[in-house]
N, C-alpha and C. Protein backbone atom coordinates (compact mmCIF):
# COMPACT_ATOMS: atom_id res chain seq x y z
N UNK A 1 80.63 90.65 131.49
CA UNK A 1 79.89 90.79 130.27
C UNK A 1 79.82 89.43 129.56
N UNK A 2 78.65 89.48 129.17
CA UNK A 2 78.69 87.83 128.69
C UNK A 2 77.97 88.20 127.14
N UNK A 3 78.09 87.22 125.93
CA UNK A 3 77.45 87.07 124.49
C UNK A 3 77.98 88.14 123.65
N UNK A 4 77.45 88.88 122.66
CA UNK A 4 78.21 90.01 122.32
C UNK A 4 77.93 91.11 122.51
N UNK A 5 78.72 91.70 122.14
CA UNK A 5 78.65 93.42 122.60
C UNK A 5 80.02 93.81 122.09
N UNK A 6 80.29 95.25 122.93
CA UNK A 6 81.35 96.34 122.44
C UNK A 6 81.83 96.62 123.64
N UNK A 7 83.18 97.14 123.37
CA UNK A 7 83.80 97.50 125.19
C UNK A 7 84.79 98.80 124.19
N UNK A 8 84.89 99.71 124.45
CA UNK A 8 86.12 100.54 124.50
C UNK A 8 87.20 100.87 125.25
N UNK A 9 88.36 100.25 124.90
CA UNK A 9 89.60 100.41 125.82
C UNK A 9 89.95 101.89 125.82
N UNK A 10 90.65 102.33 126.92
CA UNK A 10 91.41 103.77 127.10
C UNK A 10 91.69 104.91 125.99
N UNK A 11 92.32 103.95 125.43
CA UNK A 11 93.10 104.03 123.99
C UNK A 11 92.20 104.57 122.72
N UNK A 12 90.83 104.52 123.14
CA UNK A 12 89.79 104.28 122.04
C UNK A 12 89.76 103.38 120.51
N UNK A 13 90.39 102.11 120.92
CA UNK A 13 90.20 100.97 120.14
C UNK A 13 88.74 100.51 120.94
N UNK A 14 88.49 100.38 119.84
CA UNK A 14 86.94 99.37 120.03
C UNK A 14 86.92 97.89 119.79
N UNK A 15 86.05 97.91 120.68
CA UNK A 15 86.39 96.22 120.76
C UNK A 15 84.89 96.07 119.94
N UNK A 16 84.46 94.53 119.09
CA UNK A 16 82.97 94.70 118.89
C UNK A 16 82.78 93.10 118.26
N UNK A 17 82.35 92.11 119.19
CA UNK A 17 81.91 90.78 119.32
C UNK A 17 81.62 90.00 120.26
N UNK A 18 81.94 88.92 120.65
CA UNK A 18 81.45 87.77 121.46
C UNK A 18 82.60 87.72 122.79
N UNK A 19 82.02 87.65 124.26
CA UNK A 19 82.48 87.83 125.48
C UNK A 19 82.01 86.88 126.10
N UNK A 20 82.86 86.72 127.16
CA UNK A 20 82.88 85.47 127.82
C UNK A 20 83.59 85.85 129.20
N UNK A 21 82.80 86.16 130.26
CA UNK A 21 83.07 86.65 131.50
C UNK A 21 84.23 88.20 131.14
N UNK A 22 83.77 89.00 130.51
CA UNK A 22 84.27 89.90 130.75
C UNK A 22 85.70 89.77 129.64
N UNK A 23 85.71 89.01 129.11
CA UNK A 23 86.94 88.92 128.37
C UNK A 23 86.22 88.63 126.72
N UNK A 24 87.40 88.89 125.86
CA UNK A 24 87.19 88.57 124.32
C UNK A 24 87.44 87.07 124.28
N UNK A 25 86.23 86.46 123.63
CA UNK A 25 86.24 85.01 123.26
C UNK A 25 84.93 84.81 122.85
N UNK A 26 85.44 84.42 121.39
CA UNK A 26 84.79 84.10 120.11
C UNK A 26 85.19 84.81 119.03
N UNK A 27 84.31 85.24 118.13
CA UNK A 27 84.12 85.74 117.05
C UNK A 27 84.32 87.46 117.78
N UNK A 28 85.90 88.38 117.17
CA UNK A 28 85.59 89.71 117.44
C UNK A 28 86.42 90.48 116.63
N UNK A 29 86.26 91.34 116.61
CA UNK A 29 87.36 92.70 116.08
C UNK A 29 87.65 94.19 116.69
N UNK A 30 88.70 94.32 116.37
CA UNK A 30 89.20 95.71 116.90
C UNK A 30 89.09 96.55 116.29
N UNK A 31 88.87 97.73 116.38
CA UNK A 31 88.92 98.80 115.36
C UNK A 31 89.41 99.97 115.77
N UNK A 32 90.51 100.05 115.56
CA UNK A 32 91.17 101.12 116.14
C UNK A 32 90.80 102.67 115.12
N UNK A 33 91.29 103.19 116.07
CA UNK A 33 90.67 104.66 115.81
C UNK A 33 91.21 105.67 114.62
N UNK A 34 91.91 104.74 113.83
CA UNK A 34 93.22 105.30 112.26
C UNK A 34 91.87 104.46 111.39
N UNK A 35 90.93 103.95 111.92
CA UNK A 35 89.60 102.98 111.11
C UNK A 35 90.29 101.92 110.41
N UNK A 36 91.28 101.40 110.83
CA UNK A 36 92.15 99.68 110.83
C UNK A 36 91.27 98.86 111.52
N UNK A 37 91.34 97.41 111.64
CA UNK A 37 90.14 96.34 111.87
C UNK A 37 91.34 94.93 112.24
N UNK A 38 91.08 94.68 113.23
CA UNK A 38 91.92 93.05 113.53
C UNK A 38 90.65 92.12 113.82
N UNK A 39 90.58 91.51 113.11
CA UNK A 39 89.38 90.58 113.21
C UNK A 39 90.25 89.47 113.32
N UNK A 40 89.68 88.56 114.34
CA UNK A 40 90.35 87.13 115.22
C UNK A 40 89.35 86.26 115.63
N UNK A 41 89.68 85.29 116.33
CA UNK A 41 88.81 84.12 117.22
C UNK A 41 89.53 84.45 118.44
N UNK A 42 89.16 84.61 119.48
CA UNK A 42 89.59 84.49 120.53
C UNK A 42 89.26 83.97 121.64
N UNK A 43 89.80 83.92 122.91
CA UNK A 43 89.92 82.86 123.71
C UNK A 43 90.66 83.14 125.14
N UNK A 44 89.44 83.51 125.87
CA UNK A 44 90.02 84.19 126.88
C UNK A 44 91.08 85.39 126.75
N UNK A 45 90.65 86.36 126.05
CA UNK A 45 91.04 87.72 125.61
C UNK A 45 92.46 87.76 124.78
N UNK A 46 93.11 86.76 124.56
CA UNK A 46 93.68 85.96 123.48
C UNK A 46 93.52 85.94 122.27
N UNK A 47 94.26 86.62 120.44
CA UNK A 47 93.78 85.92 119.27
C UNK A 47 94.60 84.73 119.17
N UNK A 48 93.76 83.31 118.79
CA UNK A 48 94.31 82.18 118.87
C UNK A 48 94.51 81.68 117.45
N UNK A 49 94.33 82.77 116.31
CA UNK A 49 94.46 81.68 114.97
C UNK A 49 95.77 81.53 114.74
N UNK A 50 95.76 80.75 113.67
CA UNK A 50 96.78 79.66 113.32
C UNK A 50 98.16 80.73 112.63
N UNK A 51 98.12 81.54 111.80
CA UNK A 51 99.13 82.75 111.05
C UNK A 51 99.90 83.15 112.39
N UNK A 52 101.15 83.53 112.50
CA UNK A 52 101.93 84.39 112.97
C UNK A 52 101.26 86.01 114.06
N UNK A 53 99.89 86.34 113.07
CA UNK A 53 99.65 87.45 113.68
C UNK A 53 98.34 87.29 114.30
N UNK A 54 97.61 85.97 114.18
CA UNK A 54 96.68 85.35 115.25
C UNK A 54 95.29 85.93 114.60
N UNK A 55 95.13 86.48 113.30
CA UNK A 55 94.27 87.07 112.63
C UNK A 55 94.28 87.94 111.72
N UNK A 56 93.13 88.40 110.90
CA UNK A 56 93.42 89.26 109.76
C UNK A 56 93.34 90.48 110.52
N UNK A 57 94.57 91.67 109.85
CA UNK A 57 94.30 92.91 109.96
C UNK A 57 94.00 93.73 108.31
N UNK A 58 93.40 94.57 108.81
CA UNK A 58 92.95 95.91 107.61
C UNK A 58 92.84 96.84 108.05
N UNK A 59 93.92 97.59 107.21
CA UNK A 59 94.14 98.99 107.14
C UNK A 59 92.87 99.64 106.69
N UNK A 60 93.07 100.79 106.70
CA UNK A 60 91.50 101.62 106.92
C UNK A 60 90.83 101.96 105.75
N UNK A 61 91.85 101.73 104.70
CA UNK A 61 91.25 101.47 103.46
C UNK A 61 91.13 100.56 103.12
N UNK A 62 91.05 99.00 103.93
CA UNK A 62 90.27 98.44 103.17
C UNK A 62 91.26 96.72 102.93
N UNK A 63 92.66 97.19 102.73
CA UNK A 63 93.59 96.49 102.44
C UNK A 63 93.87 95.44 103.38
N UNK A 64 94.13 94.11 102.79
CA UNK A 64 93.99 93.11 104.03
C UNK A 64 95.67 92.53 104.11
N UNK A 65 96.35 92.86 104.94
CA UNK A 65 97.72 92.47 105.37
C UNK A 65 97.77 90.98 104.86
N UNK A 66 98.60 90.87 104.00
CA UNK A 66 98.82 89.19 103.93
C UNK A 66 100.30 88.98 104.24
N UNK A 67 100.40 88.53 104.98
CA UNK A 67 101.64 87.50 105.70
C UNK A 67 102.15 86.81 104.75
N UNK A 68 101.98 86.38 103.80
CA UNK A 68 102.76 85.35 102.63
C UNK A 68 102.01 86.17 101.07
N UNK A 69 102.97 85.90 100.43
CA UNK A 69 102.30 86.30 98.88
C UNK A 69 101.85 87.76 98.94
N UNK A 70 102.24 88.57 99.30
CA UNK A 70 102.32 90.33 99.68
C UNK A 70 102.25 90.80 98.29
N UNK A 71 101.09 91.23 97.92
CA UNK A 71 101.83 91.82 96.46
C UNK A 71 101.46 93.48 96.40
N UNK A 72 101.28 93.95 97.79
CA UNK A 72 101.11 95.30 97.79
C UNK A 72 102.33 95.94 98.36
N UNK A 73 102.95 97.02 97.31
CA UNK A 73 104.28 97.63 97.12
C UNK A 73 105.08 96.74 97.01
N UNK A 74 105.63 96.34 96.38
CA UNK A 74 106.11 95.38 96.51
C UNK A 74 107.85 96.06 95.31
N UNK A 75 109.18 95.58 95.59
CA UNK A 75 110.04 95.96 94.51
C UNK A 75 109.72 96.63 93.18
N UNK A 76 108.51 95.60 92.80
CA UNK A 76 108.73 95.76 91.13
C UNK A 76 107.26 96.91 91.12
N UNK A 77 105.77 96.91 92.20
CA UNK A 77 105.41 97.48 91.77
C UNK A 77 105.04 98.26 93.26
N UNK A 78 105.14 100.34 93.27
CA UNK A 78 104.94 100.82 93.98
C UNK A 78 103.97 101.66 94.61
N UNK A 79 102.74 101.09 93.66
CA UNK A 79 101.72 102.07 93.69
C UNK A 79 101.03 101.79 94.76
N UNK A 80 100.04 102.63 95.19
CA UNK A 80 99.54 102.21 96.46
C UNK A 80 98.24 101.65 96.40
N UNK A 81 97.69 101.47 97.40
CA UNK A 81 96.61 100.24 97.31
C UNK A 81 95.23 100.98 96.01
N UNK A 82 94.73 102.05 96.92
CA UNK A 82 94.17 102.67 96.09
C UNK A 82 94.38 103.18 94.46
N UNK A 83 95.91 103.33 94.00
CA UNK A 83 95.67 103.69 93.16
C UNK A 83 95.81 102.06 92.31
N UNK A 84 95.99 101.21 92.79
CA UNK A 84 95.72 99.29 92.37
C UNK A 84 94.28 99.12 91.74
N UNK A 85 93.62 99.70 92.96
CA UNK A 85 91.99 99.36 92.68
C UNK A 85 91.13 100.88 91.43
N UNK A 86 91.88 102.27 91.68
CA UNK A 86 91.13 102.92 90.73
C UNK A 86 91.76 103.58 89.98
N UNK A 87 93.54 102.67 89.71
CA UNK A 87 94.13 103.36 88.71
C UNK A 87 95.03 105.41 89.68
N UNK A 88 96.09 105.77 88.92
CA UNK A 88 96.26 106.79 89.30
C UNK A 88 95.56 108.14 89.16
N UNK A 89 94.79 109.15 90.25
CA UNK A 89 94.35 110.00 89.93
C UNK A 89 94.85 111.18 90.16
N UNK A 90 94.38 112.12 89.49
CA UNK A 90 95.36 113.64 89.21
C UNK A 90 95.02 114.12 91.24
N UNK A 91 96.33 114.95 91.37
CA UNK A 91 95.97 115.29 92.52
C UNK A 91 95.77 116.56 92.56
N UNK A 92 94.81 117.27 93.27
CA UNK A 92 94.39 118.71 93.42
C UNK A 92 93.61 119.08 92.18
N UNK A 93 93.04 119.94 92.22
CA UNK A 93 92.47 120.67 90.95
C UNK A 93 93.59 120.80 89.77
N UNK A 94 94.93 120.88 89.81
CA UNK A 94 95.31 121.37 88.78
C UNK A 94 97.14 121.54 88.68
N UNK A 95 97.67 122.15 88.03
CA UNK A 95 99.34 122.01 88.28
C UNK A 95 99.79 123.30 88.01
N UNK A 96 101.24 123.60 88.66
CA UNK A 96 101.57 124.74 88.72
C UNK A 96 102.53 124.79 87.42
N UNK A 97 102.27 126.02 87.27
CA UNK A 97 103.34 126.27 85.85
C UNK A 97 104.43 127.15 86.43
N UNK A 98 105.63 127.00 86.55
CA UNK A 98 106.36 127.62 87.14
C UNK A 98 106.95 129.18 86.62
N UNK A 99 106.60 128.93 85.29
CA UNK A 99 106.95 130.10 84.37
C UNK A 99 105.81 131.38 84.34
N UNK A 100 105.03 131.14 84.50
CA UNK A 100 103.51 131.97 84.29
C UNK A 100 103.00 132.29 86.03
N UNK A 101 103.23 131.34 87.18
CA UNK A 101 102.66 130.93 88.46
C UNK A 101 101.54 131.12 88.34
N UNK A 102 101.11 130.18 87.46
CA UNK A 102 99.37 129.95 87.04
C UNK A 102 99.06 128.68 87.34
N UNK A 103 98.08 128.11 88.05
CA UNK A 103 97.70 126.55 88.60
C UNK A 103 96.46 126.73 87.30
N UNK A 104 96.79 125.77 86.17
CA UNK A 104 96.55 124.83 85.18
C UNK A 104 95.41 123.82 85.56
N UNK A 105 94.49 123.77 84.55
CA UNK A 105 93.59 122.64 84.86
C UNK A 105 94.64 121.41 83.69
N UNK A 106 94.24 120.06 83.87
CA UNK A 106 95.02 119.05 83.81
C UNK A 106 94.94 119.37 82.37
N UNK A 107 93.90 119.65 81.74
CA UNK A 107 93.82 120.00 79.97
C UNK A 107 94.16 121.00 79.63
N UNK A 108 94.59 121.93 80.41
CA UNK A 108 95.08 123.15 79.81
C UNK A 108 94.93 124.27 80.04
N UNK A 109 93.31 124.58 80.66
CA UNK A 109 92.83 125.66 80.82
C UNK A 109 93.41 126.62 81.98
N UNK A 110 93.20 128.09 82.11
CA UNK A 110 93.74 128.80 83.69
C UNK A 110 93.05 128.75 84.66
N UNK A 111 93.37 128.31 86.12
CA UNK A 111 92.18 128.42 87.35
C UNK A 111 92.66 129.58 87.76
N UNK A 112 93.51 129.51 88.16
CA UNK A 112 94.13 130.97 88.55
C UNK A 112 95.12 131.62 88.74
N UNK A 113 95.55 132.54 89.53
CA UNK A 113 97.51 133.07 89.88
C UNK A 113 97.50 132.47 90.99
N UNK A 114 99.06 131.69 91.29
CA UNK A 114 99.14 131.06 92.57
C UNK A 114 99.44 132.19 93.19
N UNK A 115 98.57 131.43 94.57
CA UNK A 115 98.70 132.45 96.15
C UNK A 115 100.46 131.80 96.37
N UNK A 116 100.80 132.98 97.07
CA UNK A 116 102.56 132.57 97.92
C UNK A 116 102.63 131.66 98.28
N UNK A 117 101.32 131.17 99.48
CA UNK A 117 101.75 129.73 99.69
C UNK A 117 101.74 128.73 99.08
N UNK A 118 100.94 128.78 97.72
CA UNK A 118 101.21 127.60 97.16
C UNK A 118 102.32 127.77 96.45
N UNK A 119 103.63 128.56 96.02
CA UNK A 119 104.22 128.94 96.10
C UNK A 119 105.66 128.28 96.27
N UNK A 120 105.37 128.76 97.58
CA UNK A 120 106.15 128.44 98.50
C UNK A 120 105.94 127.15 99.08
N UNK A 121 104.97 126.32 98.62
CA UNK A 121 105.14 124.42 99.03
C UNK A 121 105.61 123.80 97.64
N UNK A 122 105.51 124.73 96.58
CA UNK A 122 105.95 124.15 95.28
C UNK A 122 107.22 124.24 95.47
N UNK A 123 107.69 124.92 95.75
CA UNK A 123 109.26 125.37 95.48
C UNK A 123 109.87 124.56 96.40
N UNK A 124 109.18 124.22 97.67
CA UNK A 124 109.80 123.69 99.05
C UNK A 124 109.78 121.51 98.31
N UNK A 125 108.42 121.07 97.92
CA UNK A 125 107.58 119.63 98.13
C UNK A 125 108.20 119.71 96.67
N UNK A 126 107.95 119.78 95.50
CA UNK A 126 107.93 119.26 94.43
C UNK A 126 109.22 119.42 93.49
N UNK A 127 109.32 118.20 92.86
CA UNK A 127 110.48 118.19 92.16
C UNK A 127 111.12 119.35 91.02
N UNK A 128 111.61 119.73 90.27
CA UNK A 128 111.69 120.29 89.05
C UNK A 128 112.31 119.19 88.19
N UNK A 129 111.18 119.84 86.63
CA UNK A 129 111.86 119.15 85.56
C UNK A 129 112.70 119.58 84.88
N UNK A 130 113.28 118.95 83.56
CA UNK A 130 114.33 119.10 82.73
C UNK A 130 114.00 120.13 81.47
């Protein structure tokens, strides 16, 4: 295979750039199938850049691995990438009241009586308060 194109390995990582007898060399990226991205230069099926990991990777949202100066999760702050870029958002429609087993809209209102299983993942997944 010669110029660019796409090859899919076994694995279903995708390959998708510049070839050179059948091998990766030039301008390419991987994209594995979790929708992560290793974009490199390569060189005879080789990434040859200069960093430790021979190119940028990104996670599937988006997030670009930095090797030095990391400031995602980091000690002091643990939020995750997404909630960096749009702030924290409420999860699910609503919250369980443990006293009533009524799932609550975030302002107040009733959605409905919890079913057992939700229930039974509240009681199992989530903390209790004071």
């Amino acid at each position: 295979m010669e110029g660019h194109g796409e090859y899919i390995l076994p694995n279903g990582t995708k390959y998708v750039g510049q070839m050179v007898d059948g091998e990766f060399h030039g301008e390419g990226t991987l994209i594995f199938q979790n929708g992560a991205k290793f974009t490199a230069i390569w060189e005879h099926g080789r990434a040859t850049g200069t960093t430790p990991s021979r190119g940028d990777y990104f996670f599937a949202d988006g997030l670009k691995f930095e090797e030095i100066d990391w400031e995602y999760c980091t000690d002091d702050d643990r939020r995750f990438y997404q909630e960096l870029l749009h702030g924290l958002q409420p999860a699910g429609d609503g919250y369980l009241d443990p006293n009533t087993n009524h799932v609550m809209t975030y302002e107040g209102g009733y959605l409905r009586e919890a079913g057992s299983d939700e229930l039974e993942w509240a009681k199992t997944f989530c903390r209790k308060g004071n």
